[in-house]
C-alpha atoms as a PDB file:
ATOM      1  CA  UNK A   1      94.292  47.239  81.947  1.00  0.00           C
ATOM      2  CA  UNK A   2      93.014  50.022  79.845  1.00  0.00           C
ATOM      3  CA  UNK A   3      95.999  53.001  79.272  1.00  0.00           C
ATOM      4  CA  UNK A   4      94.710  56.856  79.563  1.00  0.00           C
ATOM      5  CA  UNK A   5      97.195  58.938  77.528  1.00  0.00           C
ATOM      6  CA  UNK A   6      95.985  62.685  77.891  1.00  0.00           C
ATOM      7  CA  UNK A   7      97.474  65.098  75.279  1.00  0.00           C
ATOM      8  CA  UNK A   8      97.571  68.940  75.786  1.00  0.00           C
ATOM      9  CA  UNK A   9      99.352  71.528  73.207  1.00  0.00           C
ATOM     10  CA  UNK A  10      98.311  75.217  72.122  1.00  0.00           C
ATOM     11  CA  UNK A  11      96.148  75.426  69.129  1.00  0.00           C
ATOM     12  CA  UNK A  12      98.289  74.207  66.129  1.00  0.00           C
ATOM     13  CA  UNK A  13     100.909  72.199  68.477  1.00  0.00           C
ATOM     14  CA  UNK A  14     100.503  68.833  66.925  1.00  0.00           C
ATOM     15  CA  UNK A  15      97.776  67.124  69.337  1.00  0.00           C
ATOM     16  CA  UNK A  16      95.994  65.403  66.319  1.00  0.00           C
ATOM     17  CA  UNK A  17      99.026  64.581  64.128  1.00  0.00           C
ATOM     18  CA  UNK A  18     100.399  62.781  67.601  1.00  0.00           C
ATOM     19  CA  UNK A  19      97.469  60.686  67.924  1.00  0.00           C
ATOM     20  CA  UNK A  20      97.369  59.635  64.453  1.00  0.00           C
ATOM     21  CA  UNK A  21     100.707  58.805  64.297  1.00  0.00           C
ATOM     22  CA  UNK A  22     100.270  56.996  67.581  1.00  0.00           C
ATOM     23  CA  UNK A  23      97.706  55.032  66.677  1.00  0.00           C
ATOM     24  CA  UNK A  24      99.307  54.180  63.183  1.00  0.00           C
ATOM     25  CA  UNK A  25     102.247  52.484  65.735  1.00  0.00           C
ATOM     26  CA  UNK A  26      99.736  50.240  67.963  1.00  0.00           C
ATOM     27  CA  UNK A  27      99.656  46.908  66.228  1.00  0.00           C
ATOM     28  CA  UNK A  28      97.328  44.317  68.032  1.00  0.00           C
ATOM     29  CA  UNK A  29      96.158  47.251  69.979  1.00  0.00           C
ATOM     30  CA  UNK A  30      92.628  48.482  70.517  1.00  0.00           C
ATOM     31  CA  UNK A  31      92.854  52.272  70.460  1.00  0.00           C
ATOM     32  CA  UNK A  32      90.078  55.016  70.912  1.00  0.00           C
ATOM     33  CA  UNK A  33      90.650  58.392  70.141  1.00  0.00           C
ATOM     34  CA  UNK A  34      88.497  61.145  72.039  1.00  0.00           C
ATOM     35  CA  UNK A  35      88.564  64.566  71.869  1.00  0.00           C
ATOM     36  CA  UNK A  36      86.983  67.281  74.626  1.00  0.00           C
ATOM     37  CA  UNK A  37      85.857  69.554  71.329  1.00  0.00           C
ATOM     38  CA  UNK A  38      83.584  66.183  69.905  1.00  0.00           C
ATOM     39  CA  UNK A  39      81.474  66.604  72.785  1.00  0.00           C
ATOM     40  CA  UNK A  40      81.357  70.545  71.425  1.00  0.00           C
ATOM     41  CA  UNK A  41      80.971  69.897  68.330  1.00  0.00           C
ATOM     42  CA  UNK A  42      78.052  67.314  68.858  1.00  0.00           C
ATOM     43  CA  UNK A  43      76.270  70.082  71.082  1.00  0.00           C
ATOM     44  CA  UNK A  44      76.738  72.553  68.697  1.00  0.00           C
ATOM     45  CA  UNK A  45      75.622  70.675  65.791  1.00  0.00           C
ATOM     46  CA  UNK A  46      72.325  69.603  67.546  1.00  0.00           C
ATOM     47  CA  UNK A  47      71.701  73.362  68.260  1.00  0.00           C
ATOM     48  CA  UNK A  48      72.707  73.998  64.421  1.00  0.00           C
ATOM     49  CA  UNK A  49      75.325  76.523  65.416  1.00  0.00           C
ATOM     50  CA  UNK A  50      78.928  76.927  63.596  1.00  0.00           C
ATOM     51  CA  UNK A  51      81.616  74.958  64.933  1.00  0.00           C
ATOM     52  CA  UNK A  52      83.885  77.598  65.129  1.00  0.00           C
ATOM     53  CA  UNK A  53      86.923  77.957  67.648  1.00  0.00           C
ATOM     54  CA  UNK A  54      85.226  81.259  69.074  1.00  0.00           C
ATOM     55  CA  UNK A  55      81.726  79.164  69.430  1.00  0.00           C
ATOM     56  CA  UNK A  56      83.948  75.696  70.574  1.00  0.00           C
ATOM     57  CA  UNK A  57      85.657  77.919  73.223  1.00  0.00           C
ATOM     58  CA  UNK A  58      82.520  80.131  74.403  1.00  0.00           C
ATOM     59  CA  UNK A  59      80.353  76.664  74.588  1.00  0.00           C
ATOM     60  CA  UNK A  60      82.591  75.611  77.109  1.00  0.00           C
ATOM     61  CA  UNK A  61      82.912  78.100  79.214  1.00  0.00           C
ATOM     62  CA  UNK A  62      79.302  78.669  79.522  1.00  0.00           C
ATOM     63  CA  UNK A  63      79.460  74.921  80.476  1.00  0.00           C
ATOM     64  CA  UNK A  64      81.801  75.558  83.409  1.00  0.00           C
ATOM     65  CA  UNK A  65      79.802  78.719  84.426  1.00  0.00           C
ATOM     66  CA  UNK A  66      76.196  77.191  83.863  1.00  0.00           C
ATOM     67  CA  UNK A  67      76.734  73.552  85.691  1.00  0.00           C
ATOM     68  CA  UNK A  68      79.901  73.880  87.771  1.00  0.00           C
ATOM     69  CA  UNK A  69      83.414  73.703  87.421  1.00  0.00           C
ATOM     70  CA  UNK A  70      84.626  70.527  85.293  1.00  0.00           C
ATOM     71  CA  UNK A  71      81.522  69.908  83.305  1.00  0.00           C
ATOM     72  CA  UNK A  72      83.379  69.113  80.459  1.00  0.00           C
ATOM     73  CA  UNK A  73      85.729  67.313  82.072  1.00  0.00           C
ATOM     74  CA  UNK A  74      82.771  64.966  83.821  1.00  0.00           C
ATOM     75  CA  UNK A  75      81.226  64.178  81.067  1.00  0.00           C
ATOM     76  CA  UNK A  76      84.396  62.965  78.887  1.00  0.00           C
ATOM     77  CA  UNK A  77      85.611  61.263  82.455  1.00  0.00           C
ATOM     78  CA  UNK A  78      81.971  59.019  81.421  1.00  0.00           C
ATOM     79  CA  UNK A  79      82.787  58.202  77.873  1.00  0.00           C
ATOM     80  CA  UNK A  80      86.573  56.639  78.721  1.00  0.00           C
ATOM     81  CA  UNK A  81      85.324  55.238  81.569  1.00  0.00           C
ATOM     82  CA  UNK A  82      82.466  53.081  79.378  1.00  0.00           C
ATOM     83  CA  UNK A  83      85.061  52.466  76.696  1.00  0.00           C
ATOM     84  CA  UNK A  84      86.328  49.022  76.065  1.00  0.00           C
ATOM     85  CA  UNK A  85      89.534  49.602  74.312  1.00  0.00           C
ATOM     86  CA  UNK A  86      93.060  49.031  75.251  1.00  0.00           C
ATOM     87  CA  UNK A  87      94.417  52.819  74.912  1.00  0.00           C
ATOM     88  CA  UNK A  88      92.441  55.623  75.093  1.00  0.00           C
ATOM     89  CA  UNK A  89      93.778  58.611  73.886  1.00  0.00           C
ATOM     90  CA  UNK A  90      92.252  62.072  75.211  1.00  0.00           C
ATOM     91  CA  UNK A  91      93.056  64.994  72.929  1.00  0.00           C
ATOM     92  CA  UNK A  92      92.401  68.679  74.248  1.00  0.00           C
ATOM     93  CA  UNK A  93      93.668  68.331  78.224  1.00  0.00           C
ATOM     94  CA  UNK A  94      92.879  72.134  78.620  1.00  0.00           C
ATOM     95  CA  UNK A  95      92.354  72.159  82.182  1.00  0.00           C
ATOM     96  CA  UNK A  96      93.904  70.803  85.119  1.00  0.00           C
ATOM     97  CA  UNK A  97      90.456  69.381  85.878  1.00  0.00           C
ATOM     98  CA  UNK A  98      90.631  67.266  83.047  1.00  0.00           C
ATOM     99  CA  UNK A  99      94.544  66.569  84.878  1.00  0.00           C
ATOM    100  CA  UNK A 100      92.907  65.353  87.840  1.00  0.00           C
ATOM    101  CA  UNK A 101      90.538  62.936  85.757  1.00  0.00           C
ATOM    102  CA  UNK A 102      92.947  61.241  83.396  1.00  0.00           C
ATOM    103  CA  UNK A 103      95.122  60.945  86.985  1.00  0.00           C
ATOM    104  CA  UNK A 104      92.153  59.041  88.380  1.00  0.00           C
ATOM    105  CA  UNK A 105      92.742  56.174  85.314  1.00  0.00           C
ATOM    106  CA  UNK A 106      95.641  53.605  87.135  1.00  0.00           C
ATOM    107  CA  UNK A 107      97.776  53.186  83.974  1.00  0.00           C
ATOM    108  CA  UNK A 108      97.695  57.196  82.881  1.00  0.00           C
ATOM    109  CA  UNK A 109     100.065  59.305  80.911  1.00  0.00           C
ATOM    110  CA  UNK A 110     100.285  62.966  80.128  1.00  0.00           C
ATOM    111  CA  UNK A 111     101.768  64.204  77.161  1.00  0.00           C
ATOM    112  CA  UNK A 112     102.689  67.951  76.318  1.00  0.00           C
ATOM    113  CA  UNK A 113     103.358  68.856  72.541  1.00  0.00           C
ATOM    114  CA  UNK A 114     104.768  72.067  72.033  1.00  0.00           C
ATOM    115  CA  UNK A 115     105.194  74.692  69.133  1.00  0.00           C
ATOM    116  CA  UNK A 116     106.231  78.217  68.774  1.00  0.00           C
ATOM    117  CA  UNK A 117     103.022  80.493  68.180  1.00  0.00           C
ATOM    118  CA  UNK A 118     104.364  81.779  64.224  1.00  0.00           C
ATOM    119  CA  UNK A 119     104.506  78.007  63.522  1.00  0.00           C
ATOM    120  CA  UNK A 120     101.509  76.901  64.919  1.00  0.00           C
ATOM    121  CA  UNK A 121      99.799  80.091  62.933  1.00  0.00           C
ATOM    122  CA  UNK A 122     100.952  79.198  59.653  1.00  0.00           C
ATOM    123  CA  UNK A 123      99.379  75.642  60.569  1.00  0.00           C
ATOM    124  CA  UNK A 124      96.188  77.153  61.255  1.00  0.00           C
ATOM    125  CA  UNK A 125      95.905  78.918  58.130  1.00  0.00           C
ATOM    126  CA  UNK A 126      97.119  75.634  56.119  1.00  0.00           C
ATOM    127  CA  UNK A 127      95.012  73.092  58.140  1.00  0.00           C
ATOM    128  CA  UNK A 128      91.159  74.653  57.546  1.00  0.00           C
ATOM    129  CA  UNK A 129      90.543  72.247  60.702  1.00  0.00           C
ATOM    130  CA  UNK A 130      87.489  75.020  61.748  1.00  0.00           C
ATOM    131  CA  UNK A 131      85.397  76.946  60.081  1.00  0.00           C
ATOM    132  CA  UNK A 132      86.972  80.323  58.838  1.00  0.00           C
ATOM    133  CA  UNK A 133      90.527  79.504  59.992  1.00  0.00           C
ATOM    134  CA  UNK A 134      91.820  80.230  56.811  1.00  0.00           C
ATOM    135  CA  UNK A 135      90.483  83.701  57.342  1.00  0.00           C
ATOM    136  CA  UNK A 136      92.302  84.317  60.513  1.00  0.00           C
ATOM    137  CA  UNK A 137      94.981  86.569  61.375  1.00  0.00           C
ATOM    138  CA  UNK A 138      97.633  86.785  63.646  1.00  0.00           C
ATOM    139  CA  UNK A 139      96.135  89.293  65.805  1.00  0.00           C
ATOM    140  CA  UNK A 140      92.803  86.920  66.568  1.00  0.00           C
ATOM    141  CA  UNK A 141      95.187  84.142  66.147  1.00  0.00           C
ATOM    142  CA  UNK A 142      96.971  85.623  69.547  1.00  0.00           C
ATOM    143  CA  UNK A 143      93.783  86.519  71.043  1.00  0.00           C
ATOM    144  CA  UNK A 144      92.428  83.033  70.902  1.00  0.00           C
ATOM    145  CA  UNK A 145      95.414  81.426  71.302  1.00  0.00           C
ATOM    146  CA  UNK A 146      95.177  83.691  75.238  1.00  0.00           C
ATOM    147  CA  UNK A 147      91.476  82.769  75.345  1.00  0.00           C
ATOM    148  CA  UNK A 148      90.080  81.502  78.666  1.00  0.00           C
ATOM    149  CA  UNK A 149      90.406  77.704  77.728  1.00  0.00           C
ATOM    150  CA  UNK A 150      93.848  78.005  76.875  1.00  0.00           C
ATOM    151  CA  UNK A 151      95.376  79.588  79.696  1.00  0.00           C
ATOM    152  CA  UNK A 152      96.117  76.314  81.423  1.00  0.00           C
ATOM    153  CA  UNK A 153      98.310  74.353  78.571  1.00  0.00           C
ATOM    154  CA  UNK A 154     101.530  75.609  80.017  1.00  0.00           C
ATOM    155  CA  UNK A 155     100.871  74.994  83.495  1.00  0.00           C
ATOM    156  CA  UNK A 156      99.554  71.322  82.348  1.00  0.00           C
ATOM    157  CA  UNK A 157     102.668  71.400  80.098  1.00  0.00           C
ATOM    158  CA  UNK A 158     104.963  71.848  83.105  1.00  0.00           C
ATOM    159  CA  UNK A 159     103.721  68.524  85.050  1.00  0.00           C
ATOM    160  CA  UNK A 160     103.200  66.575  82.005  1.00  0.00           C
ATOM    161  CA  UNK A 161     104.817  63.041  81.732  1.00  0.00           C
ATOM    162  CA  UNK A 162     106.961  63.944  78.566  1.00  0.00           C
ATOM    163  CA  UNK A 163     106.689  67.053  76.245  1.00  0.00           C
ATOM    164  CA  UNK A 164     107.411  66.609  72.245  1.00  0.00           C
ATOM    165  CA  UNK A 165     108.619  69.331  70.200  1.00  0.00           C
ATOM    166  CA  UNK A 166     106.750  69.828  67.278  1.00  0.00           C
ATOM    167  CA  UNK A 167     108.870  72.934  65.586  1.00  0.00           C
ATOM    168  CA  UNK A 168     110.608  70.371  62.963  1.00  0.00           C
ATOM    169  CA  UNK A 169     110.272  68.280  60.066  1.00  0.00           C
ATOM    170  CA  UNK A 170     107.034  65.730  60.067  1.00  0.00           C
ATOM    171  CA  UNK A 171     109.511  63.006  59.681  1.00  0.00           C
ATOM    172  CA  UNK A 172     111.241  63.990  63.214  1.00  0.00           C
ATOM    173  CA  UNK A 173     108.208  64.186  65.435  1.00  0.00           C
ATOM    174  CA  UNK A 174     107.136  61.119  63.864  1.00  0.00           C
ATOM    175  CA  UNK A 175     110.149  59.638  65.340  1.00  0.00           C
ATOM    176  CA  UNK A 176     109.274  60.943  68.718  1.00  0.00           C
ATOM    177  CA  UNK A 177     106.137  59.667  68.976  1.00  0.00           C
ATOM    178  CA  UNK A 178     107.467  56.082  67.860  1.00  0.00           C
ATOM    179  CA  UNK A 179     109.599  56.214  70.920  1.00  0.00           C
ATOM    180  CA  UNK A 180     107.215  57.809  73.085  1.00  0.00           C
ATOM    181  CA  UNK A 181     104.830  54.500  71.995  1.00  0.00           C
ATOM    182  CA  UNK A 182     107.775  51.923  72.459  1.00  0.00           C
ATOM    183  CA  UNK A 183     107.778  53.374  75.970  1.00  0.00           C
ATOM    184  CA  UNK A 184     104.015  53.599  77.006  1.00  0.00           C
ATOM    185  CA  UNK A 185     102.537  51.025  74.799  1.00  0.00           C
ATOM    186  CA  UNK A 186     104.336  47.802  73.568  1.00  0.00           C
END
């Protein structure tokens, strides 16, 4: 039986170093990785636009108010469903339609990873992960960080299945995410 694992976290949290460090712990273990911002991206690329966070976050809004609440949601709800591995692992859980979805998967697990907002800036500016976030600061940082598509996280964050701390070392949430693998996975 196929394992959901959906992972929510404000911008910077941790969400992609979690699911690389997951996956570097499954051994024997088919594992998919798939984000709600690679359907973005794809759309945005095919209409040659910049994949920035303000474009990633506008697109999918406009999705939500264009073809109905949970567009996003529907369409990532296809490409898990279709997916033959053993774990799927759904990074971006922004909205507690994409809750209901990765509840709808029988072996399913929510996972919150957490930050403070000054450490997940400095990230930001480190990480160059989108275009011009190098360039940003702390002001737009806040605003997007309070944008539309993240005012859910915390609310997910509250129901989620277990929440990681991500304000340490790298070598400490690597530990955490061992156990949280030992416990969900093996």
């Amino acid at each position: 039986m196929k394992i959901v694992i959906g992972v929510t976290g404000e911008i910077a949290s941790g969400k992609d170093t979690f699911t690389t460090n997951f996956i570097a712990n499954a051994i024997g273990k088919r594992i998919k990785r798939v984000r709600f911002s690679d359907i973005l991206h794809e759309t945005l690329e095919m209409w040659d636009i910049p994949a920035t966070r303000t474009h990633l976050q506008t697109l999918a809004i406009v999705m939500d108010q264009g073809f109905g609440k949970g567009t996003l949601t529907h369409a990532m709800y296809h490409r898990i469903t279709y997916d033959d591995s053993d774990i799927v692992i759904v990074e971006g859980v922004r909205w507690m339609s994409d809750v209901e979805m990765i509840k709808k998967f029988e072996d399913n697990y929510l996972v919150y990873i957490t930050a403070e907002q000054n450490t997940r800036f400095e990230r930001v500016k480190k990480r160059h992960q989108k275009i011009g976030e190098e360039n940003t600061t702390f002001d737009q940082f806040v605003q997007e960080d309070s944008a539309p598509t993240e005012t859910d996280i915390k609310r997910i964050g509250a129901i989620a299945d277990f929440t990681l701390d991500n304000n340490g070392e790298l070598l400490d949430f690597q530990t955490k995410i061992k156990e949280l693998y030992d416990k969900v996975a093996s």
